[in-house]
Protein backbone atom coordinates (compact mmCIF):
# COMPACT_ATOMS: atom_id res chain seq x y z
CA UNK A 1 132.67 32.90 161.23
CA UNK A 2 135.33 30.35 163.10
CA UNK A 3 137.31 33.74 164.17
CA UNK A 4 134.24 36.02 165.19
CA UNK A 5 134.15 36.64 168.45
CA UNK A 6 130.60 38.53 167.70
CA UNK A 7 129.49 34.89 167.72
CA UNK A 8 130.38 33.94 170.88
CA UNK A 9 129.04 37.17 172.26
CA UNK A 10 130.92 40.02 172.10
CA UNK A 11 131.03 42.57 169.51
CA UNK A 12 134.28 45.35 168.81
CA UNK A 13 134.05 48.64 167.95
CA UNK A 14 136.31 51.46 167.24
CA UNK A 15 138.80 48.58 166.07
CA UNK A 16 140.17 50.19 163.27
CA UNK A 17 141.12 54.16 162.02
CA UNK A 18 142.31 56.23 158.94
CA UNK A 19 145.87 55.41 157.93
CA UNK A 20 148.49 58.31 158.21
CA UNK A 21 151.98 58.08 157.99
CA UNK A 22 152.01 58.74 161.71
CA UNK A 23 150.03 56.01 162.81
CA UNK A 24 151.34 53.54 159.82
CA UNK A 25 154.84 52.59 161.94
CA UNK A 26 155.06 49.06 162.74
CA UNK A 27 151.53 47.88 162.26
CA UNK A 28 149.73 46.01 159.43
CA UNK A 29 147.61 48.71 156.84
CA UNK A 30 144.17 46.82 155.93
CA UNK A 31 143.02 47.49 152.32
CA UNK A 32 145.68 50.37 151.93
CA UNK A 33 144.17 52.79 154.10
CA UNK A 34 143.35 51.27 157.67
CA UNK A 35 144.96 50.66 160.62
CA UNK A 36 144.27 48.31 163.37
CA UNK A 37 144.15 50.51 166.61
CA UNK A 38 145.77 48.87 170.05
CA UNK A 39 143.25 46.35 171.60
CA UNK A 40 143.34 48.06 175.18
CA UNK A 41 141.26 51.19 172.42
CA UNK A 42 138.49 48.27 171.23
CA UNK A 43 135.26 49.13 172.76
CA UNK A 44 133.56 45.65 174.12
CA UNK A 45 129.84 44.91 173.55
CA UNK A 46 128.07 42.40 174.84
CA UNK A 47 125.55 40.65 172.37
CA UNK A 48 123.23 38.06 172.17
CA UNK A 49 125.58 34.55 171.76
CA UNK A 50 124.77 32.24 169.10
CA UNK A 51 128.03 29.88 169.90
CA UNK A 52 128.62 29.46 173.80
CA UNK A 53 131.87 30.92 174.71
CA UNK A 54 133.72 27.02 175.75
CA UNK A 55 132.76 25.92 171.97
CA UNK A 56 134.42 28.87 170.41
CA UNK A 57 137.85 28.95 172.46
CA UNK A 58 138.01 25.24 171.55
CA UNK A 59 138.09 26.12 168.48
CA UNK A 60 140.55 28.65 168.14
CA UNK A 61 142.78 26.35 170.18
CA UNK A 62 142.09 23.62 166.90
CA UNK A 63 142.51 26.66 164.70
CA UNK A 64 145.79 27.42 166.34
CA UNK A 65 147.10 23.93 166.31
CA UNK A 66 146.25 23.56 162.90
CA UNK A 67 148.37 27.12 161.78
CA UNK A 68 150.83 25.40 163.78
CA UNK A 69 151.54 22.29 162.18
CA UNK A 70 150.58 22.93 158.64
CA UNK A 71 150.35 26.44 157.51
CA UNK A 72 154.16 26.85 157.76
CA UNK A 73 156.17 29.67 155.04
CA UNK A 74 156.91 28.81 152.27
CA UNK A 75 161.06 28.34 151.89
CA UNK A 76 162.30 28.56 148.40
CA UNK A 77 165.69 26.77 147.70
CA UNK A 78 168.08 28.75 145.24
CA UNK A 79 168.36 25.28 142.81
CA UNK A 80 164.67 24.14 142.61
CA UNK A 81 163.89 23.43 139.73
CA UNK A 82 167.62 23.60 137.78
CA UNK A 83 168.68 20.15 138.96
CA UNK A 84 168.02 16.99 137.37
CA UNK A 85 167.31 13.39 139.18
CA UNK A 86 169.37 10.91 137.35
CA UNK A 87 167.00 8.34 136.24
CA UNK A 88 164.49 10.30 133.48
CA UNK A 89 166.25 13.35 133.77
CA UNK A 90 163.32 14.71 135.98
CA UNK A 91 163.45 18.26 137.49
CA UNK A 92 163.86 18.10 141.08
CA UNK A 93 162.31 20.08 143.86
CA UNK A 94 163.18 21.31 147.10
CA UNK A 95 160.99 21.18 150.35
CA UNK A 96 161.74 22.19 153.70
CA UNK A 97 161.03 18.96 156.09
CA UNK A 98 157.99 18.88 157.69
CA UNK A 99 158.27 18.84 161.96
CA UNK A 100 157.24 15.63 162.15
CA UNK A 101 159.44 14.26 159.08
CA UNK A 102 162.97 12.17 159.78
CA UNK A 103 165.22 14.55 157.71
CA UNK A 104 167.17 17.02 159.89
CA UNK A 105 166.19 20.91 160.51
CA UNK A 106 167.79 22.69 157.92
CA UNK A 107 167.74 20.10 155.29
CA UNK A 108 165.95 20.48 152.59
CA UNK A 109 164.15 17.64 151.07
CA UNK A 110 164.73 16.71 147.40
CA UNK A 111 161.68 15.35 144.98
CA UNK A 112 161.69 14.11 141.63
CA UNK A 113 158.45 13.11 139.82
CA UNK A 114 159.96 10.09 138.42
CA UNK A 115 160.72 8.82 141.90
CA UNK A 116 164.03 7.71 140.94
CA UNK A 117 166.42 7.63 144.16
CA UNK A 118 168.67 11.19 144.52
């Protein structure tokens, strides 16, 4: 509902089309068998709002911000797991640093469940 734009008014059609190995290059398949077509093909209708159209671009700005600063991949570190903190013995695991965290980009962050200092 947050990423509707039917919502704030207008409704799509002819987004989407069979998948064929023509039209399959380069663009995401949906369910195996569909293919997003190019937005400039989307067919624009205007319905009746039920959100007004300031409300909902506010939120996809929030919605953006928020894929921003928290939805980030997930890195996996080749030793996660396999080393040992020194204290209990502990496994240890690897994080990339948050943006906002002091640790340098590119420096993983190591984290034991005892807590014991690496």
């Amino acid at each position: 509902m947050l990423k509707n734009e039917t919502y704030a008014g207008i409704r799509y059609f002819n987004r989407i089309t069979a998948a064929t190995e023509a039209n399959r290059q380069g663009k995401e398949v949906i369910r195996g068998k569909w293919v997003l077509r190019d937005r400039v093909e989307w067919i624009a209708v205007k319905v009746p709002a039920i959100v007004s159209r300031e409300l909902f671009d506010q939120v996809q700005a929030r919605l953006r911000l928020h894929e921003e600063r928290y939805c980030q991949p997930v890195t996996h570190y080749l030793l996660s797991g396999l080393v040992e903190c020194g204290g209990l013995r502990c496994p240890v695991f690897f994080f990339a640093p948050l943006p906002q965290s002091p640790a340098p980009l590119g420096e993983g962050v190591g984290v034991s469940p005892c807590r014991v200092p690496l």
